[in-house]
Protein backbone atom coordinates (compact mmCIF):
# COMPACT_ATOMS: atom_id res chain seq x y z
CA UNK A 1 -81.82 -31.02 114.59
CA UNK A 2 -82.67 -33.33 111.53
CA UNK A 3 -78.87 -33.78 111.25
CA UNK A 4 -78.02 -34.89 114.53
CA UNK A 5 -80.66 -37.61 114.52
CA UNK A 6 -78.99 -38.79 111.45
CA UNK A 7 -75.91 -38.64 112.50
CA UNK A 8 -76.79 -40.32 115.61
CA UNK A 9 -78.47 -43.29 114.54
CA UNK A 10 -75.34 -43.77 111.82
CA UNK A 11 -73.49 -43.88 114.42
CA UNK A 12 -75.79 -46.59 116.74
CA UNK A 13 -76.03 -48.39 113.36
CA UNK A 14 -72.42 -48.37 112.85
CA UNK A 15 -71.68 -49.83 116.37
CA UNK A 16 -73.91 -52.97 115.86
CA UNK A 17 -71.55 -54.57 113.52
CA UNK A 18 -69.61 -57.83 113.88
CA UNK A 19 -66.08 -57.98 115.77
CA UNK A 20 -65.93 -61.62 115.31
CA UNK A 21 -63.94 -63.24 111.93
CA UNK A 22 -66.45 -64.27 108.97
CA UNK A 23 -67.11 -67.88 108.50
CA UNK A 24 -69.32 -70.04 106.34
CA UNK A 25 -72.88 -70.82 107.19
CA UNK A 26 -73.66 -73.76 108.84
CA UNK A 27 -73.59 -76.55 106.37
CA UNK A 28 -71.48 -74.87 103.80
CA UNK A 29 -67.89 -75.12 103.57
CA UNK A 30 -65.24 -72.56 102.55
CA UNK A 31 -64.76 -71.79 99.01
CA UNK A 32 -62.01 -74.03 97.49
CA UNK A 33 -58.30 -73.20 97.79
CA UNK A 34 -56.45 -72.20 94.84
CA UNK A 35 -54.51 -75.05 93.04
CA UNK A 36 -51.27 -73.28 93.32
CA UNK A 37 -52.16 -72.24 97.16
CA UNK A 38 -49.57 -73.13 99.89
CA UNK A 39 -52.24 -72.94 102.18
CA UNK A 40 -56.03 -71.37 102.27
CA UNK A 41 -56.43 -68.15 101.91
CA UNK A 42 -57.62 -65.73 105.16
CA UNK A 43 -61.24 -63.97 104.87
CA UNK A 44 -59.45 -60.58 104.84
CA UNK A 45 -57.53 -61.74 102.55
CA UNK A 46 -60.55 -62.97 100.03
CA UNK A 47 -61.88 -59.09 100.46
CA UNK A 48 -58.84 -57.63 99.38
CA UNK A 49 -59.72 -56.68 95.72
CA UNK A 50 -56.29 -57.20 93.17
CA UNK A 51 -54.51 -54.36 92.05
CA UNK A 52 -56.14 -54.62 88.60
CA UNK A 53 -59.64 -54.33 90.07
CA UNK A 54 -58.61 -51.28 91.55
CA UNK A 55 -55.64 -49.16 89.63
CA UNK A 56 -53.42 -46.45 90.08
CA UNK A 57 -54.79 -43.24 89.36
CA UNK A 58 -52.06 -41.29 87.02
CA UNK A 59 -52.44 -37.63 87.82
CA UNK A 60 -49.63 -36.61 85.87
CA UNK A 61 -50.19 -33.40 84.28
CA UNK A 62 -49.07 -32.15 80.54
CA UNK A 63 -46.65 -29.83 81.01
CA UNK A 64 -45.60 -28.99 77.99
CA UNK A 65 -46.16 -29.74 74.23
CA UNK A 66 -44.35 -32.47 72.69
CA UNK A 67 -44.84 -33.21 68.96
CA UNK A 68 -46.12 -37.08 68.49
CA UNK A 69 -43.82 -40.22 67.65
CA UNK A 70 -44.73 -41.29 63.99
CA UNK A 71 -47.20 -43.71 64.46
CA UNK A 72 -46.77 -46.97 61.73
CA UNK A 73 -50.53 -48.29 62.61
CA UNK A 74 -51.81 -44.50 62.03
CA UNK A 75 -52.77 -45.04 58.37
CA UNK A 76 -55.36 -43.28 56.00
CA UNK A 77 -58.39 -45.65 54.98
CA UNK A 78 -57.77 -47.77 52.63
CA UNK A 79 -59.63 -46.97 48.70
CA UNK A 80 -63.10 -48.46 49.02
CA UNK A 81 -64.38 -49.52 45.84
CA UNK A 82 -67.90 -47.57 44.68
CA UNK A 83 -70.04 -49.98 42.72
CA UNK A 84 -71.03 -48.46 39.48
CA UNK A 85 -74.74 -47.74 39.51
CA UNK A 86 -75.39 -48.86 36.08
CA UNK A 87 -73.51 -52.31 36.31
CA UNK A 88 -74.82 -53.33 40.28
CA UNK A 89 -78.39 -52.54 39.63
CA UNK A 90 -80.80 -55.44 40.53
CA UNK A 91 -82.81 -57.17 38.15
């Protein structure tokens, strides 16, 4: 019973929404068009996240093993000098 109130006043809440095309508050203009803009861009166009905000999933699967390329950044640490206790000892 709980459920179909819930689901009914989603529904009623989802049917109150705007059908008309965004625009600017009264006394505010649009936001600025892009320098290298033919023309201004469309409010459904300004929602439309870039592909970098939203990438590509890669579900591709290892399917079998492959031994690694060698790796010329993979190096071991460098030798890091140990001060001698005798010599760095504050006076």
């Amino acid at each position: 019973m709980k459920r179909a109130i819930i689901l009914a006043c989603a529904l009623a809440l989802a049917a109150c929404g705007l059908r008309e095309p965004l625009e600017p508050p009264p006394g505010q203009s649009a936001p600025p068009v892009p320098v290298m803009a033919s023309e201004p861009l469309t409010t459904e166009q300004m929602l439309t996240p870039p592909p970098i905000a939203r990438p590509d999933r890669v579900d591709e699967l290892l399917r079998r093993s492959e031994e690694r390329r060698d790796d010329r950044f993979d190096l071991p640490p460098g030798d890091v000098p140990v001060p001698d206790s005798e010599d760095d000892e504050p006076e």
